[in-house]
PDB file of N, CA and C in Angstrom:
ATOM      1  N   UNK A   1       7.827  20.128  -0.904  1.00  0.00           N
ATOM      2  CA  UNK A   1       7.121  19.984  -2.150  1.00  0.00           C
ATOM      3  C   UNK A   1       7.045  18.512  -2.515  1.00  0.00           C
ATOM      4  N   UNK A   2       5.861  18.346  -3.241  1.00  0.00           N
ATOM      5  CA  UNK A   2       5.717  16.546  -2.866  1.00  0.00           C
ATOM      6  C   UNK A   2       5.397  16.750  -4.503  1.00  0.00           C
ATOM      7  N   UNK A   3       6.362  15.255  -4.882  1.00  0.00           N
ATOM      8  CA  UNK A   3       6.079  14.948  -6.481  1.00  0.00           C
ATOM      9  C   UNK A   3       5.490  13.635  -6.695  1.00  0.00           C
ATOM     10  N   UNK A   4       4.910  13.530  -8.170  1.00  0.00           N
ATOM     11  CA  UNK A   4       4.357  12.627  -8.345  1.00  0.00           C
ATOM     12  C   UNK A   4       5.372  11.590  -9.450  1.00  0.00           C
ATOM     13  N   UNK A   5       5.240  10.070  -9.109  1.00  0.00           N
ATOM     14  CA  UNK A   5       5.630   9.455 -10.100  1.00  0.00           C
ATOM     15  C   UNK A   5       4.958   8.060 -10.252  1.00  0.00           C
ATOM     16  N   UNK A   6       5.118   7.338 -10.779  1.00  0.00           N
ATOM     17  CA  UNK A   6       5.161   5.271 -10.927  1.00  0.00           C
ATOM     18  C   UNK A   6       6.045   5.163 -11.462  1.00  0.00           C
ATOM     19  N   UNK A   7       6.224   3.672 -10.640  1.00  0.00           N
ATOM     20  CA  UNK A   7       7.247   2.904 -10.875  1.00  0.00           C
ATOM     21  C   UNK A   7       6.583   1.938 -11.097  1.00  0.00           C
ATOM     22  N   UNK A   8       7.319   0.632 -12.388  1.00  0.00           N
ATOM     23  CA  UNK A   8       6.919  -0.112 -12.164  1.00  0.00           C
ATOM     24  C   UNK A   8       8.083  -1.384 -11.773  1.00  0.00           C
ATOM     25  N   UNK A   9       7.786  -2.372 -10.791  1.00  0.00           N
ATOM     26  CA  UNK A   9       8.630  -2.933 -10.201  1.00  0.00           C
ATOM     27  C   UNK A   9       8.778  -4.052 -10.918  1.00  0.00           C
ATOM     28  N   UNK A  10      10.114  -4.485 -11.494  1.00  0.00           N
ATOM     29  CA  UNK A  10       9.939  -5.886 -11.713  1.00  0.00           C
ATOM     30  C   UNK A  10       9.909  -6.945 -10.474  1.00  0.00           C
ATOM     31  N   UNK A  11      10.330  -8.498 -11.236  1.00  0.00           N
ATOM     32  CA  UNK A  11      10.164  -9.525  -9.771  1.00  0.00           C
ATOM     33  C   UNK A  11      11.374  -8.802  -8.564  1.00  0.00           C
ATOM     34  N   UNK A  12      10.740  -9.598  -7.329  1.00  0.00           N
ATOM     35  CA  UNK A  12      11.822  -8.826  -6.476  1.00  0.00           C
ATOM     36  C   UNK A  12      13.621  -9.085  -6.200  1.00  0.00           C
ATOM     37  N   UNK A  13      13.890 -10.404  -7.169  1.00  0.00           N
ATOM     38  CA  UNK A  13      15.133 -10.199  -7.515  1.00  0.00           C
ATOM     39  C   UNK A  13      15.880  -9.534  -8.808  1.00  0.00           C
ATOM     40  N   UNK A  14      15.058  -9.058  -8.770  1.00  0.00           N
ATOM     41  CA  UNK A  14      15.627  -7.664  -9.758  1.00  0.00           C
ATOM     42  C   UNK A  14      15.693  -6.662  -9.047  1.00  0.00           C
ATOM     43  N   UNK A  15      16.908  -5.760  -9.066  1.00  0.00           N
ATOM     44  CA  UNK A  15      16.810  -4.403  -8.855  1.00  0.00           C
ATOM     45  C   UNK A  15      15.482  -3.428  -8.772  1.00  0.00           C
ATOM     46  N   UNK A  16      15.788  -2.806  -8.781  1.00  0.00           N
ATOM     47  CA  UNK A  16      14.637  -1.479  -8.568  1.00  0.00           C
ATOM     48  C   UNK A  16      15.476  -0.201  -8.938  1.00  0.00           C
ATOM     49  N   UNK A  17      15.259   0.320  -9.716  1.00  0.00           N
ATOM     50  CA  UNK A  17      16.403   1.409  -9.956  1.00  0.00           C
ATOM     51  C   UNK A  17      15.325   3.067 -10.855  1.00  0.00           C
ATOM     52  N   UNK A  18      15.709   3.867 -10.529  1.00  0.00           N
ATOM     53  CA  UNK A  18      14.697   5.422 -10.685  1.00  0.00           C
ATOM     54  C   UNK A  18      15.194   6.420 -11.105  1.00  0.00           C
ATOM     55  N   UNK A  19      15.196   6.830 -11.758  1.00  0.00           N
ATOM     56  CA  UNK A  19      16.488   8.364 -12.128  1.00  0.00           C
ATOM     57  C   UNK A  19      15.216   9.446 -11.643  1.00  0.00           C
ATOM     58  N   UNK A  20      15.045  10.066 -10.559  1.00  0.00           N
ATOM     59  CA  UNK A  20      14.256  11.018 -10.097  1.00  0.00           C
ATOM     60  C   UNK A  20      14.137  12.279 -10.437  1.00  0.00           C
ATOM     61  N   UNK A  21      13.373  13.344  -9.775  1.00  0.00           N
ATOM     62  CA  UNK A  21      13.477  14.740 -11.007  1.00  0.00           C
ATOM     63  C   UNK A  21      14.705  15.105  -9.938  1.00  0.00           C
ATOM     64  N   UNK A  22      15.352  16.333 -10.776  1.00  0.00           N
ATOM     65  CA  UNK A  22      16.153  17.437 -10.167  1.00  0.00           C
ATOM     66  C   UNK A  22      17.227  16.552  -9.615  1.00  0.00           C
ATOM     67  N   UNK A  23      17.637  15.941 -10.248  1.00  0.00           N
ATOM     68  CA  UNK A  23      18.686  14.653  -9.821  1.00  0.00           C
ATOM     69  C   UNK A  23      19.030  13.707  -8.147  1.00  0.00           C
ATOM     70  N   UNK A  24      17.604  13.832  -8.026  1.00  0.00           N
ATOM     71  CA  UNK A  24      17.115  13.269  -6.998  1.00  0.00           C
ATOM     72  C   UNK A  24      17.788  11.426  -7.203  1.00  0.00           C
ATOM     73  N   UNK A  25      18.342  10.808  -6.582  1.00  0.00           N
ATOM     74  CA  UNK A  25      18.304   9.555  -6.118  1.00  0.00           C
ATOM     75  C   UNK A  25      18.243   8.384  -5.718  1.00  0.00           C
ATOM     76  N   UNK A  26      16.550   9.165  -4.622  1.00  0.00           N
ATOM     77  CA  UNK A  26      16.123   8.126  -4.402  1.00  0.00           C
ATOM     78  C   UNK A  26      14.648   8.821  -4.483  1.00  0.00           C
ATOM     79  N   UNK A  27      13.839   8.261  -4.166  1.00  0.00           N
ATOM     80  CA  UNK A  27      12.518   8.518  -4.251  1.00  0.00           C
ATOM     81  C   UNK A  27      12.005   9.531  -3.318  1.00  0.00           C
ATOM     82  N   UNK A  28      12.742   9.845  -1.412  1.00  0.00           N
ATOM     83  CA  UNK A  28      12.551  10.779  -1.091  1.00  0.00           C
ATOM     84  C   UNK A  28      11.237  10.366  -0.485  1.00  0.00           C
ATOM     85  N   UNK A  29      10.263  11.536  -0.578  1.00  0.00           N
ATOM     86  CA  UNK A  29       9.379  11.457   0.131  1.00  0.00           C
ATOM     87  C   UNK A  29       8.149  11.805  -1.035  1.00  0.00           C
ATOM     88  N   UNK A  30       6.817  11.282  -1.965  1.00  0.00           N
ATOM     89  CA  UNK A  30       6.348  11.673  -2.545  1.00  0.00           C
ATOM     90  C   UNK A  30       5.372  10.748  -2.447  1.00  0.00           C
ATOM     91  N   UNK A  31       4.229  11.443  -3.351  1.00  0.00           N
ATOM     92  CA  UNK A  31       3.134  10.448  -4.048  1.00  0.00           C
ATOM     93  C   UNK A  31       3.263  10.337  -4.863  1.00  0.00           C
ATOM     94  N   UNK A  32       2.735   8.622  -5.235  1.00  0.00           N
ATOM     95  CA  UNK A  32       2.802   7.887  -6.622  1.00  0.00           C
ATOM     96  C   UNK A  32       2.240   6.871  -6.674  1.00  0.00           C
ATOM     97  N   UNK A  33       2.326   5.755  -7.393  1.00  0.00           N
ATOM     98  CA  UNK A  33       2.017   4.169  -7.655  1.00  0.00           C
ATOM     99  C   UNK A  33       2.835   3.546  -8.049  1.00  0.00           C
ATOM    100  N   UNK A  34       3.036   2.486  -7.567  1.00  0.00           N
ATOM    101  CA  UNK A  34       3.783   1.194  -7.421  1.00  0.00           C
ATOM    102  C   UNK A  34       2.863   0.229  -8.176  1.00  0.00           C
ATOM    103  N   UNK A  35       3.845  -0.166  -9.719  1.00  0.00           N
ATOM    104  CA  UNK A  35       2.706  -1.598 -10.284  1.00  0.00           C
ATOM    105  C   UNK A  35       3.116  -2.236 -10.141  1.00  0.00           C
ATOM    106  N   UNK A  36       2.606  -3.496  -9.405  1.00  0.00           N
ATOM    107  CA  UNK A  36       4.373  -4.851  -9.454  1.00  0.00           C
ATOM    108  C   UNK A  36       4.049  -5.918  -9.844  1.00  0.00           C
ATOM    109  N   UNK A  37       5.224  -6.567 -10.673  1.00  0.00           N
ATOM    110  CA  UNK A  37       4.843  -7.307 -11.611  1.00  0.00           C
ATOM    111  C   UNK A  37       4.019  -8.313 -11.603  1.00  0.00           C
ATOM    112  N   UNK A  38       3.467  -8.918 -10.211  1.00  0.00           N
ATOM    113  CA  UNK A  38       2.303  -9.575 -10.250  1.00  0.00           C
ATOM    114  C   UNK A  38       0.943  -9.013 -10.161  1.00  0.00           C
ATOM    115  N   UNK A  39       1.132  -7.572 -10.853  1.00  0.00           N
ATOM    116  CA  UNK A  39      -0.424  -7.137 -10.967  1.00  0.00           C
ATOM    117  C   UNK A  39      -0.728  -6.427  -9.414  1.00  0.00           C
ATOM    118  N   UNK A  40      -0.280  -6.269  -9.118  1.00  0.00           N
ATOM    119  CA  UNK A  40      -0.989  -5.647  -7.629  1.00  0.00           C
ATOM    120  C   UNK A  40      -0.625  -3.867  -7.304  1.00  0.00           C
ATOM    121  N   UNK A  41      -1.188  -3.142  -7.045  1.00  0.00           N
ATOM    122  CA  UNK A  41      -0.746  -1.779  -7.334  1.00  0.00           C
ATOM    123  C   UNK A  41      -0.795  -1.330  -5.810  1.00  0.00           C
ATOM    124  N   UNK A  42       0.574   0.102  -5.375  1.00  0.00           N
ATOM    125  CA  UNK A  42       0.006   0.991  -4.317  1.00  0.00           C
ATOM    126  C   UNK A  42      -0.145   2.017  -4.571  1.00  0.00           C
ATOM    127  N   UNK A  43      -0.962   3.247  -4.686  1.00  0.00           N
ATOM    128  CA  UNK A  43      -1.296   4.506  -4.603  1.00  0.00           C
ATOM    129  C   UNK A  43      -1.188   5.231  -3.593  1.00  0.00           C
ATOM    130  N   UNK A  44      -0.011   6.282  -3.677  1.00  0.00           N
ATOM    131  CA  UNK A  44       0.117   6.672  -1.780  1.00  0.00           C
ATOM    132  C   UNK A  44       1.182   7.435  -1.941  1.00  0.00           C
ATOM    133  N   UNK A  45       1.094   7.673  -0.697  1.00  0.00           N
ATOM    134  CA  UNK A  45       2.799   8.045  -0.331  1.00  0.00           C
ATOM    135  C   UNK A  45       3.838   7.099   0.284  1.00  0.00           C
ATOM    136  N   UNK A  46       5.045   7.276  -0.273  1.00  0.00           N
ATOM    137  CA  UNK A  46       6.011   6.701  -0.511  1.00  0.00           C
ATOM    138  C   UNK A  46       7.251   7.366  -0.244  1.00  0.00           C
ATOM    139  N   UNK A  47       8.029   6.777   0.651  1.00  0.00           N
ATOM    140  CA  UNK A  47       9.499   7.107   1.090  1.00  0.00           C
ATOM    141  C   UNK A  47      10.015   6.228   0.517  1.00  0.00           C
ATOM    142  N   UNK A  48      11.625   6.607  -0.304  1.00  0.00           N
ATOM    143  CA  UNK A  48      12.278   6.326  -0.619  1.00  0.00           C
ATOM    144  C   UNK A  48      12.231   4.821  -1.581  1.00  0.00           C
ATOM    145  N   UNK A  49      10.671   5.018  -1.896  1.00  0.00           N
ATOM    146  CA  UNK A  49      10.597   4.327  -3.269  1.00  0.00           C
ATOM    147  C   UNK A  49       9.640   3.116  -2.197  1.00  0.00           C
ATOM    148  N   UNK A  50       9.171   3.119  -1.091  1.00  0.00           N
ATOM    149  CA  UNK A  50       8.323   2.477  -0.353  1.00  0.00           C
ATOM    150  C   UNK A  50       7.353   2.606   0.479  1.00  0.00           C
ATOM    151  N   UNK A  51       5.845   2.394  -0.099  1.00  0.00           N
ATOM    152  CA  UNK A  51       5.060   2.777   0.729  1.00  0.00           C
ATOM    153  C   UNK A  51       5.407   3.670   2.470  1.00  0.00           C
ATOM    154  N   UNK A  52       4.984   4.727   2.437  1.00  0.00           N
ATOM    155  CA  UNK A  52       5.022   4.637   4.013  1.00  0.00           C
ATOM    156  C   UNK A  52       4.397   6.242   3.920  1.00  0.00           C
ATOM    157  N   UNK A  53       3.282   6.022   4.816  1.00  0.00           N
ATOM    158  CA  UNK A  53       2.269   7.109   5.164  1.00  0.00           C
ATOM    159  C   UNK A  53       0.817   6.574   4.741  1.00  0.00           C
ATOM    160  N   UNK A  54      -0.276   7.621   4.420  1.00  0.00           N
ATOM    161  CA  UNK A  54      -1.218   6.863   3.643  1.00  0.00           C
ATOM    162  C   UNK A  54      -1.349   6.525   2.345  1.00  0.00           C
ATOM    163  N   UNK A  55      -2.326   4.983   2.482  1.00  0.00           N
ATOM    164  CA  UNK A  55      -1.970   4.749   0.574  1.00  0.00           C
ATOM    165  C   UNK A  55      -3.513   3.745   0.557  1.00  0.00           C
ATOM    166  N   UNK A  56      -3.048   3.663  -0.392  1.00  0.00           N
ATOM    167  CA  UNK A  56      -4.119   1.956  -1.099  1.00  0.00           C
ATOM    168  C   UNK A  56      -3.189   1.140  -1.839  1.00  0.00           C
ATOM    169  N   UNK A  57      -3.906   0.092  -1.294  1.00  0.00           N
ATOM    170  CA  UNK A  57      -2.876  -1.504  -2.081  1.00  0.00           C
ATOM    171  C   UNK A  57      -3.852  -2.142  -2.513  1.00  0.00           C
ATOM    172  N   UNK A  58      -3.712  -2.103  -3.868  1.00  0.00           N
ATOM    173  CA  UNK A  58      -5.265  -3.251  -4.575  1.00  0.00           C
ATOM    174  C   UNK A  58      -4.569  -4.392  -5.134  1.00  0.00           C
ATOM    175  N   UNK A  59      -5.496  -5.307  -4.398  1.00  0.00           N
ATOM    176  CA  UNK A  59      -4.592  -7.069  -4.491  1.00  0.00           C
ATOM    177  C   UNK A  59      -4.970  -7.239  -6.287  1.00  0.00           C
ATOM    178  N   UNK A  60      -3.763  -8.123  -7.039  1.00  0.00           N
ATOM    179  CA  UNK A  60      -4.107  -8.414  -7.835  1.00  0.00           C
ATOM    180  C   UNK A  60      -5.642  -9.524  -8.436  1.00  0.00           C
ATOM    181  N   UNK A  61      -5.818 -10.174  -7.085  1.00  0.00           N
ATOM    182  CA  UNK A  61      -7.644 -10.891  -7.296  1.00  0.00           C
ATOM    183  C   UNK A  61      -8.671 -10.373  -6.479  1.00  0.00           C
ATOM    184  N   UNK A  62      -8.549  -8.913  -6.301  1.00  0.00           N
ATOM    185  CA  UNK A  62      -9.682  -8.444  -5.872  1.00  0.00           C
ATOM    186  C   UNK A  62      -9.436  -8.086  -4.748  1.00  0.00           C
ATOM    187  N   UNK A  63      -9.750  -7.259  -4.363  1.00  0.00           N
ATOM    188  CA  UNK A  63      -9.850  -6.628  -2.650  1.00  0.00           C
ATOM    189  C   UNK A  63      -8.380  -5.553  -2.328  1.00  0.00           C
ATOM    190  N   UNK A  64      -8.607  -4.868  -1.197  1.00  0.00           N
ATOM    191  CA  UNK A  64      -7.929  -3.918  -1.284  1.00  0.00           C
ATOM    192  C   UNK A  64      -7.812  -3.328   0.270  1.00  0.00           C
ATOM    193  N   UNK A  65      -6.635  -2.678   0.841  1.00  0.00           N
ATOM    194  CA  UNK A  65      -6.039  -2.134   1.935  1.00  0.00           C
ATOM    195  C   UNK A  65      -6.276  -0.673   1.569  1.00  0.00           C
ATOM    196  N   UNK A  66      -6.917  -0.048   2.405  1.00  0.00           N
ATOM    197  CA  UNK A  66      -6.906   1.723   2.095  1.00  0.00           C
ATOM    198  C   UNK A  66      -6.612   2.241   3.966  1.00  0.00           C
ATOM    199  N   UNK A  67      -5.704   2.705   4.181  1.00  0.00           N
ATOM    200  CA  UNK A  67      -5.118   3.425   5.378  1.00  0.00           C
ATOM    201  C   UNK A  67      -2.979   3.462   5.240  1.00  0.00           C
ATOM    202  N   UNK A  68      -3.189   3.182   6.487  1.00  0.00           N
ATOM    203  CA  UNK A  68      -1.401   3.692   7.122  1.00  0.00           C
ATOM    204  C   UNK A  68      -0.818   2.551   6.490  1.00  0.00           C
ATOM    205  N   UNK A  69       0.582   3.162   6.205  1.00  0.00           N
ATOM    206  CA  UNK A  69       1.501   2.102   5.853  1.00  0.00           C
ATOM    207  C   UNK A  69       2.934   3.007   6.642  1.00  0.00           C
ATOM    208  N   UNK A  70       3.488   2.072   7.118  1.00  0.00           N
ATOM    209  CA  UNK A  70       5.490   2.151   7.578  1.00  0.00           C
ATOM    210  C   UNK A  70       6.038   0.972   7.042  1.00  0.00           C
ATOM    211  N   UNK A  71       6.931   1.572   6.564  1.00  0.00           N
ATOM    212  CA  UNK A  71       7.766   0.815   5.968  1.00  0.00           C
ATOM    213  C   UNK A  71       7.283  -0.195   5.056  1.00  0.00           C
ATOM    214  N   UNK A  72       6.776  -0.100   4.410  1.00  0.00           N
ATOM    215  CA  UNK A  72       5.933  -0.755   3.465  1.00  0.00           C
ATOM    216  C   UNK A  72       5.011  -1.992   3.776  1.00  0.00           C
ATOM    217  N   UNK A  73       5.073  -1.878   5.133  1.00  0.00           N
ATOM    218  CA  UNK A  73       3.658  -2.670   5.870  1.00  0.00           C
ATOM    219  C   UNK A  73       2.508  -1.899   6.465  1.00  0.00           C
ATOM    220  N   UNK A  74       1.403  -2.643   6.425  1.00  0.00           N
ATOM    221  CA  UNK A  74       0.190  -2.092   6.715  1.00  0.00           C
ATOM    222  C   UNK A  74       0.676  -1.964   8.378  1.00  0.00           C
ATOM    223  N   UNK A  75       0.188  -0.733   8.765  1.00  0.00           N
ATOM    224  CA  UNK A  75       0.692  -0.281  10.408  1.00  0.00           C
ATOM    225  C   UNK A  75       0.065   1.060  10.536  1.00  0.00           C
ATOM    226  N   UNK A  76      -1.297   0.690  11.888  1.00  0.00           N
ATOM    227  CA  UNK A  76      -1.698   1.676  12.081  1.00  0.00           C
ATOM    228  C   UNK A  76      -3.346   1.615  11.954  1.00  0.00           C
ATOM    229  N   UNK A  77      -4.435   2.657  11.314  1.00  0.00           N
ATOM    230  CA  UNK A  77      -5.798   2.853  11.427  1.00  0.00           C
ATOM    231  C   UNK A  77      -5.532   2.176   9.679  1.00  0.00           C
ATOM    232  N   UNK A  78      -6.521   1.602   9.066  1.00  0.00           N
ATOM    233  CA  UNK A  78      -6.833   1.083   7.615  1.00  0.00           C
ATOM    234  C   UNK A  78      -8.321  -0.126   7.861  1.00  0.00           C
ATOM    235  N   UNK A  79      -8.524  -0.169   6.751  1.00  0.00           N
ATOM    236  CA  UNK A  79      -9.801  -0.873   6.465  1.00  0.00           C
ATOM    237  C   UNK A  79      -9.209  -2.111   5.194  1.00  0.00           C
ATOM    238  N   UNK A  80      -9.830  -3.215   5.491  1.00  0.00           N
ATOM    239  CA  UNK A  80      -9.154  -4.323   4.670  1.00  0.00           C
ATOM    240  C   UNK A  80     -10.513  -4.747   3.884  1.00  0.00           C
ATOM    241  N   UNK A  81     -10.923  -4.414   2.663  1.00  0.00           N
ATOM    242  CA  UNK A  81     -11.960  -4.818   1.709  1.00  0.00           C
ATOM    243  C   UNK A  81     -11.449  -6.093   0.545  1.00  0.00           C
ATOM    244  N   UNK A  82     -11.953  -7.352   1.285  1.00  0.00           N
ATOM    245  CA  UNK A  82     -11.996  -8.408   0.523  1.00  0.00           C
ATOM    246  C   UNK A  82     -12.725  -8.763  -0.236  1.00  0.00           C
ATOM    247  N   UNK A  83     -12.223  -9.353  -1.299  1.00  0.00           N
ATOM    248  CA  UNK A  83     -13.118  -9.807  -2.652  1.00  0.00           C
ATOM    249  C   UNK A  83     -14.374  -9.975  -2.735  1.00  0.00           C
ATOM    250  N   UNK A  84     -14.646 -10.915  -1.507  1.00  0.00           N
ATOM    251  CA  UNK A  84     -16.317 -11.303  -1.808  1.00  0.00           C
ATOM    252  C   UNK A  84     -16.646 -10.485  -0.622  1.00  0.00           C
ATOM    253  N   UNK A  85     -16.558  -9.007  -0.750  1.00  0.00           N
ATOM    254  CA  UNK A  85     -17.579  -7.800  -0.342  1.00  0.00           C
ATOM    255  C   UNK A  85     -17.243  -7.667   1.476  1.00  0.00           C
ATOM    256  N   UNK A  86     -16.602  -8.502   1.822  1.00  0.00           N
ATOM    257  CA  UNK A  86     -16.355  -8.764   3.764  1.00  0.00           C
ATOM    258  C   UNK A  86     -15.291  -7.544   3.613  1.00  0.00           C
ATOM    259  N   UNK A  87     -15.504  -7.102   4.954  1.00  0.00           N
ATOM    260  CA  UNK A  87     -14.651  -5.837   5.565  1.00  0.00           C
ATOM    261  C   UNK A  87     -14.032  -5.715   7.113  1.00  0.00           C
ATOM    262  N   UNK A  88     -12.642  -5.121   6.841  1.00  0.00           N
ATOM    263  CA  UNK A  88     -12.393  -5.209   8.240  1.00  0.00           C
ATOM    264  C   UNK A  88     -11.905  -4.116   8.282  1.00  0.00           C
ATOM    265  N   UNK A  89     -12.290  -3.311   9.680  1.00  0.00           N
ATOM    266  CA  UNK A  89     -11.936  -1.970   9.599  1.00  0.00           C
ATOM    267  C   UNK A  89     -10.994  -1.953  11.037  1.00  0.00           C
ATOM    268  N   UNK A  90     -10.079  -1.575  11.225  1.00  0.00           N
ATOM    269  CA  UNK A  90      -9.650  -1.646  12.414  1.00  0.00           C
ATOM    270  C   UNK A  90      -7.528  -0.981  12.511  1.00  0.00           C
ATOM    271  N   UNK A  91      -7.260  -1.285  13.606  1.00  0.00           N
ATOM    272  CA  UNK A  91      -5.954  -1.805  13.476  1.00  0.00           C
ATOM    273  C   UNK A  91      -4.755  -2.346  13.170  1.00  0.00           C
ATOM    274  N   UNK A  92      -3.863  -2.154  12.735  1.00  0.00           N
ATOM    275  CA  UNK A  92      -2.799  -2.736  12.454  1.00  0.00           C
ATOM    276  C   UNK A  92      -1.079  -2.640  12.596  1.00  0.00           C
ATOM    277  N   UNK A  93      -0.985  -3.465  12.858  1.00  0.00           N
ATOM    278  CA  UNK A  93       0.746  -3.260  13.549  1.00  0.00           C
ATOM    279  C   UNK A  93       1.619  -4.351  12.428  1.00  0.00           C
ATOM    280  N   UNK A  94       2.787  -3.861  11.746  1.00  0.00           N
ATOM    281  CA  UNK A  94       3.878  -4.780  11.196  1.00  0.00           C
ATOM    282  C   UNK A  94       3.176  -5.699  10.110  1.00  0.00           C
ATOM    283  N   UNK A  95       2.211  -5.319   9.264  1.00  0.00           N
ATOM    284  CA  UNK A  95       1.100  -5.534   8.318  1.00  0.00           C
ATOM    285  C   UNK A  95      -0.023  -6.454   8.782  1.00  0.00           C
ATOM    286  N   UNK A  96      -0.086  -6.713   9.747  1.00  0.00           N
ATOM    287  CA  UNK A  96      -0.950  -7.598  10.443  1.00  0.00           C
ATOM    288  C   UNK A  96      -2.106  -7.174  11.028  1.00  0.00           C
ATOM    289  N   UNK A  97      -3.029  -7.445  11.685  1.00  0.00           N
ATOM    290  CA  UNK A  97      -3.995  -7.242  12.235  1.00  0.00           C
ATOM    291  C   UNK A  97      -3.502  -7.138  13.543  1.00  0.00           C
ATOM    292  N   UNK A  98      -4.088  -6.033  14.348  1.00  0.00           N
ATOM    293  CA  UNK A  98      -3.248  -5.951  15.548  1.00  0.00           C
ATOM    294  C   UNK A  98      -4.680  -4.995  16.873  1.00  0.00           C
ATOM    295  N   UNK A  99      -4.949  -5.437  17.701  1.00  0.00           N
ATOM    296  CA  UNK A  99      -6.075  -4.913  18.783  1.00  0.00           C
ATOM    297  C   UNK A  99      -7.513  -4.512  18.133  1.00  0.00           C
ATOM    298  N   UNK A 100      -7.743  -3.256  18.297  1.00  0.00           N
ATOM    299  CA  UNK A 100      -8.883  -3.541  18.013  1.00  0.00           C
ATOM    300  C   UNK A 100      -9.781  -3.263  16.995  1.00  0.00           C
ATOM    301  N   UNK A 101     -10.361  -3.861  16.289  1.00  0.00           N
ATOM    302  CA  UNK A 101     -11.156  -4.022  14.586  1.00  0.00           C
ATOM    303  C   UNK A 101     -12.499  -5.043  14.381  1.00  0.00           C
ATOM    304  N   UNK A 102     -13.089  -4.006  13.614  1.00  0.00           N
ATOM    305  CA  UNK A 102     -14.331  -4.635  13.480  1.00  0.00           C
ATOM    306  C   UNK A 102     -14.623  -5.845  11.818  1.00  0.00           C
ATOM    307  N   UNK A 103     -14.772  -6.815  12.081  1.00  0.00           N
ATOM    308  CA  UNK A 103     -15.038  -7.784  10.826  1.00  0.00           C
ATOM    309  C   UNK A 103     -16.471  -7.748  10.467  1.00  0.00           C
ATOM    310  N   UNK A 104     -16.672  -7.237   9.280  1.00  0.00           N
ATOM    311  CA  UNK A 104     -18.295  -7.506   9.292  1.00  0.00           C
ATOM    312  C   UNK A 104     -18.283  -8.206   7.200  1.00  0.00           C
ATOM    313  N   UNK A 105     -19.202  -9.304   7.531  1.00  0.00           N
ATOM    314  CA  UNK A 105     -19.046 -10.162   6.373  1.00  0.00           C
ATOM    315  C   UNK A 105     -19.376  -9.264   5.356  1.00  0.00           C
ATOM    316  N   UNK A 106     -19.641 -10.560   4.016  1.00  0.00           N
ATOM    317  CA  UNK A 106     -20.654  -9.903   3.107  1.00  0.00           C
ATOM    318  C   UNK A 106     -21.493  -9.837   2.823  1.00  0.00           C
ATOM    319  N   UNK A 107     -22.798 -10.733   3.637  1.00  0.00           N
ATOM    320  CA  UNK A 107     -23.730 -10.496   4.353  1.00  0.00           C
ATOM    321  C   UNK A 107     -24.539  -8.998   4.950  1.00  0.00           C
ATOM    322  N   UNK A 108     -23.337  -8.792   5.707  1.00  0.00           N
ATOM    323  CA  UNK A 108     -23.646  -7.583   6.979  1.00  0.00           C
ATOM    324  C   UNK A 108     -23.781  -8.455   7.886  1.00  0.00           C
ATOM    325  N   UNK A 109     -23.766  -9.853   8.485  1.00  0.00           N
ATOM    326  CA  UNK A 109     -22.975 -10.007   9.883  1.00  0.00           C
ATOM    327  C   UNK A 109     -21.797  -9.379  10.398  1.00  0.00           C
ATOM    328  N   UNK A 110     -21.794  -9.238  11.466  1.00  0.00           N
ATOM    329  CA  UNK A 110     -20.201  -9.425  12.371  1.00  0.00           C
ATOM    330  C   UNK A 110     -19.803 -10.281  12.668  1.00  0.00           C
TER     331      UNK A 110
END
């Protein structure tokens, strides 16, 4: 059974701390959103209070990650939609860009 929550994170030397339902722990395995304090949000699923499965990450100045996440890095099939309208659809390993993906501007070049 998969639950829903947000969190919102302060800076990252602060704790992170959750009182979960049914005296749950830790976060477990669920969907939710992550707001963190510099404005940037994930929508997804989330283990143990960290992205991992599918989600969306919308940058706080525009543009946005929609596919796989492990361990709270982009890893796997996702599409990377940057601010000024350019897209990359492809691959990714350890949040990086990784084999093979297509870049096409904002134009519509490749």
């Amino acid at each position: 059974m998969s639950h829903a929550l947000t969190i919102f994170l302060q800076p990252l030397s602060e704790k992170l701390s959750w009182k979960g339902m049914r005296g749950q722990s830790d976060c477990a395995m669920v969907s939710g959103k992550l707001v963190y304090a510099n404005g940037t949000q994930y929508i997804g699923s989330l283990l143990r209070c960290v992205p991992h499965g599918r989600g969306r990450y919308v940058f706080k100045h525009g543009g946005e990650y929609v596919g796989d996440f492990v361990r709270g890095k982009k890893h796997g099939n996702g599409f990377l939609y940057y601010g000024d309208g350019s897209i990359y659809a492809g691959l990714f390993r350890r949040g990086l860009k990784h084999g093979l993906g297509i870049m096409r501007s904002a134009d519509a070049s490749t």
